[in-house]
Protein backbone atom coordinates (compact mmCIF):
# COMPACT_ATOMS: atom_id res chain seq x y z
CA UNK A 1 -18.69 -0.64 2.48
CA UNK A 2 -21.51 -3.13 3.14
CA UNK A 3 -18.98 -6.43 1.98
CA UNK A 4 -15.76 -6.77 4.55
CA UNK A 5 -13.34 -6.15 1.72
CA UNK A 6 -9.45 -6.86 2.61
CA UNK A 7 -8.11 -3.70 1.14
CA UNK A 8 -4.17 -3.11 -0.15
CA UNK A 9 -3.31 0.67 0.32
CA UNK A 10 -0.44 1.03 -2.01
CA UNK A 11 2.16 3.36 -3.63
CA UNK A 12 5.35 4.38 -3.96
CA UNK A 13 7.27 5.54 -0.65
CA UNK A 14 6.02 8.72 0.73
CA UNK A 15 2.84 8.25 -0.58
CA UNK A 16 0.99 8.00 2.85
CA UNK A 17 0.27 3.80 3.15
CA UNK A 18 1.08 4.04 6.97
CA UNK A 19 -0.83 7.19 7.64
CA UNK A 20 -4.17 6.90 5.67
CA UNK A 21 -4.13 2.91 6.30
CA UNK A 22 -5.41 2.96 9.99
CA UNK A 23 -7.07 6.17 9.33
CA UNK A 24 -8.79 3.87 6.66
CA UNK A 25 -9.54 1.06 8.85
CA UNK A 26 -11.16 3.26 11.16
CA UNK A 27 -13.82 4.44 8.80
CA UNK A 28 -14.36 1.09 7.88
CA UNK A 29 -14.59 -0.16 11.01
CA UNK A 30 -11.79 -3.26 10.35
CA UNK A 31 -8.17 -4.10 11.68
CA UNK A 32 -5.22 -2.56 9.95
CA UNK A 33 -1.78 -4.49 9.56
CA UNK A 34 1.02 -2.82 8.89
CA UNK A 35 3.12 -3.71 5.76
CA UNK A 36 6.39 -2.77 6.57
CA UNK A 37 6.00 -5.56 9.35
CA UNK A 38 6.29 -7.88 7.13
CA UNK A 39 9.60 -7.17 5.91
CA UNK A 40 12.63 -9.76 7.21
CA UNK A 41 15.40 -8.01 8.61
CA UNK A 42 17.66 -8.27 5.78
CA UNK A 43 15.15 -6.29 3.90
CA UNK A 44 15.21 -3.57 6.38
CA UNK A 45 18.65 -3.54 6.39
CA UNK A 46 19.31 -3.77 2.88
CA UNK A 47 16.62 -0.57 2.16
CA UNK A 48 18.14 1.40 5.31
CA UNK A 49 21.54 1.08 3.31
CA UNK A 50 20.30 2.84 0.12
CA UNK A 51 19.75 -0.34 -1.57
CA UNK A 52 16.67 -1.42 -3.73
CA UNK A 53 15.33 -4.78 -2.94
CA UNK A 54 14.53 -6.79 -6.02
CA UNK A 55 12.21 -9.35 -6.81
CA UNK A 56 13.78 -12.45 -4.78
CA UNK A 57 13.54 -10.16 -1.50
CA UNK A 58 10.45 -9.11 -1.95
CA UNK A 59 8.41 -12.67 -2.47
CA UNK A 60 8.50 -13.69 0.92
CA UNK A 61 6.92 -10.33 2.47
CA UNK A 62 4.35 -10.12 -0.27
CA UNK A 63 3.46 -13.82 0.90
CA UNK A 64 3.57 -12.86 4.10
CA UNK A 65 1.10 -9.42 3.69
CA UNK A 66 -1.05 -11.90 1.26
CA UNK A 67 -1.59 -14.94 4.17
CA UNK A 68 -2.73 -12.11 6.38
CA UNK A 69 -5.20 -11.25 3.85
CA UNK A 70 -6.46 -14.27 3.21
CA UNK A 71 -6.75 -14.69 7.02
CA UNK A 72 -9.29 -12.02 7.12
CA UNK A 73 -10.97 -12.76 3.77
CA UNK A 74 -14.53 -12.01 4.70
CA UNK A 75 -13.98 -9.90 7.67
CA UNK A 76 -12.42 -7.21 5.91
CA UNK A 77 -9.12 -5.30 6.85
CA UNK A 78 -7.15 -2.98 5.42
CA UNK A 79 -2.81 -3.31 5.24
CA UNK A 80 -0.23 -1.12 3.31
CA UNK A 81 2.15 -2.82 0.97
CA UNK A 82 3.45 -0.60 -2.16
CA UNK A 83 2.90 -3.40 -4.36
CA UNK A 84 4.47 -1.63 -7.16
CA UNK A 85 4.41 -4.07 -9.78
CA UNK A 86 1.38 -5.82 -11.34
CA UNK A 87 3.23 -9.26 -10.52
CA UNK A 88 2.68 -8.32 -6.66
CA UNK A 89 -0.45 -7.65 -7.04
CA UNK A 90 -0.82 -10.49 -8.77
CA UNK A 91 0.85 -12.17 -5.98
CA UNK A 92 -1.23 -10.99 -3.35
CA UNK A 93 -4.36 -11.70 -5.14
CA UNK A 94 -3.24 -15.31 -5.04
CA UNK A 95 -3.23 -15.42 -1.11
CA UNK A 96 -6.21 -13.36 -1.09
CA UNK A 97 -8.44 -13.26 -4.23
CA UNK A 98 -11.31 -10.93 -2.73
CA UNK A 99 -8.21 -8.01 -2.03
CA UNK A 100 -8.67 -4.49 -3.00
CA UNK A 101 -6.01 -2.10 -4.15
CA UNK A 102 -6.08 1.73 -2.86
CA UNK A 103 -3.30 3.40 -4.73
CA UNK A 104 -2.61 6.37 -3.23
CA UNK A 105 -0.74 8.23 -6.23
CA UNK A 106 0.44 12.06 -6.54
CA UNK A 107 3.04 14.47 -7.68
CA UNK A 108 6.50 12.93 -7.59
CA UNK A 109 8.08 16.37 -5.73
CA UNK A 110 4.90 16.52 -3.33
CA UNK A 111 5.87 12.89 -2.01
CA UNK A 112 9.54 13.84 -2.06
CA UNK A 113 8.65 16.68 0.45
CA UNK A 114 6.71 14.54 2.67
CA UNK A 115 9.78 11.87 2.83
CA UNK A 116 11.91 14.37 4.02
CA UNK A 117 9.78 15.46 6.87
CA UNK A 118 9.44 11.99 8.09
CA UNK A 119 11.29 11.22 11.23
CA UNK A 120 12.82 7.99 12.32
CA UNK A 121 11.73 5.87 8.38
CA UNK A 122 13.95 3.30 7.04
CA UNK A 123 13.07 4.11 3.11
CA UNK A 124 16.03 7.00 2.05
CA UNK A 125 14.47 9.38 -0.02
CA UNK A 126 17.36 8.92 -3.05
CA UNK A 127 15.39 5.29 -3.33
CA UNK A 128 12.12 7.35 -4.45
CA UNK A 129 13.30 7.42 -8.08
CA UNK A 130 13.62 3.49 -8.53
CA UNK A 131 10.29 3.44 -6.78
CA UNK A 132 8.75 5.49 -9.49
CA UNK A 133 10.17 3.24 -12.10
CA UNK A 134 9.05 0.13 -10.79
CA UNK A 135 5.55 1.26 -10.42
CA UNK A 136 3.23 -0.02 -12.48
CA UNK A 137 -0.52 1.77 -12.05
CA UNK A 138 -3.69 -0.46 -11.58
CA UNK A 139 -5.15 -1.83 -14.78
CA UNK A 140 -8.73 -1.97 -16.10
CA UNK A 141 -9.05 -5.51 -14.76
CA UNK A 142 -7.85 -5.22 -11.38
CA UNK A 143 -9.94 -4.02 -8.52
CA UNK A 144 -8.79 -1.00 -7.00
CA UNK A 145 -9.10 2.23 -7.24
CA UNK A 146 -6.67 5.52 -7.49
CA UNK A 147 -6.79 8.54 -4.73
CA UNK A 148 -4.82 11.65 -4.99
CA UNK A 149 -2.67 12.48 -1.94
CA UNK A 150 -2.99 16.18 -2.08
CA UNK A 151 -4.45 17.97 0.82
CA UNK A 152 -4.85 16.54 4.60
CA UNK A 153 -4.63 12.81 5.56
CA UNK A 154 -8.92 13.07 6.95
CA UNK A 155 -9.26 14.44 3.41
CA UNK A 156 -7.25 11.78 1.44
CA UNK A 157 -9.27 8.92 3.80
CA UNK A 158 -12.73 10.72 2.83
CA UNK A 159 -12.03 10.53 -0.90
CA UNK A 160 -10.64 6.66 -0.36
CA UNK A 161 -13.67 5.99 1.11
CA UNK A 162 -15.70 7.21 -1.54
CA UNK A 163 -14.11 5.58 -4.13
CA UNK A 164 -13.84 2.51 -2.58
CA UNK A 165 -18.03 2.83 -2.09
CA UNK A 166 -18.20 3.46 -5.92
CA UNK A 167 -16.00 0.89 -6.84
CA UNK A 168 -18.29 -1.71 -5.15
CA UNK A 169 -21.51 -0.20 -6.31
């Protein structure tokens, strides 16, 4: 991408965000931050217990994801939030106007079968279904762009990449 884009890799858990996001930033030659970082403690606690957070938790980390954003507003970066909701987005955006959204999007029992294999990941896969319901897709208006998560994670960054070229040209 010839303009240093900040670029949101999100989706529902399972999805990918922490895999294809540095595998991302590599191709694009820019820093990757990691979203789940973000999160207070309580929130890790509170999703480690089974429990959804809900709006009120999640303001602070979306803040949090969108000042690093804006801190590398026209050096470009790429950091994983699921930013389910159009509000977060929304929210983001406000931090960092210039972000791009990668959803990485793909069949619900796929994604259930990679949260199972995962080792050592606060996010339960019985909170997968109130994930699903939360998330609202990109619209028309917003910048971003949708990528399948079948197949291999150097095949999922290719197509990213790819659409994230067409999406600027």
């Amino acid at each position: 991408m010839s303009t240093p884009h900040v670029v949101v890799v999100m989706g529902v858990a399972g999805t990918g965000k922490t895999t294809i996001g540095p595998l991302l930033a590599a191709a694009l030659g820019v820093p990757y931050a990691e979203g789940d970082d973000f999160h207070p403690a309580a929130n890790i606690a509170k999703m480690s217990a089974g429990t959804p957070l809900d709006d009120a938790d999640r303001w602070p980390w979306l803040d949090a994801i969108g000042q690093w954003a804006h801190g590398r507003a026209g050096l470009g970066g790429v950091v994983s939030s699921s930013a389910l909701k159009r509000a977060y987005r929304d929210r983001l955006r406000s931090e960092a106007p210039g972000a791009v959204f990668l959803h990485l999007s793909g069949d619900r029992s796929l994604i259930e079968e990679r949260m199972a294999g995962r080792k050592g990941h606060f996010m339960p896969t019985a909170l997968l279904d109130s994930q699903f319901a939360t998330l609202q897709p990109l619209e028309a208006d917003e910048a971003g762009v949708a990528v399948d998560v079948s197949g291999t994670p150097e095949e999922i960054t290719q197509r990213a990449v790819a659409a994230l070229r067409r999406l600027e040209s």
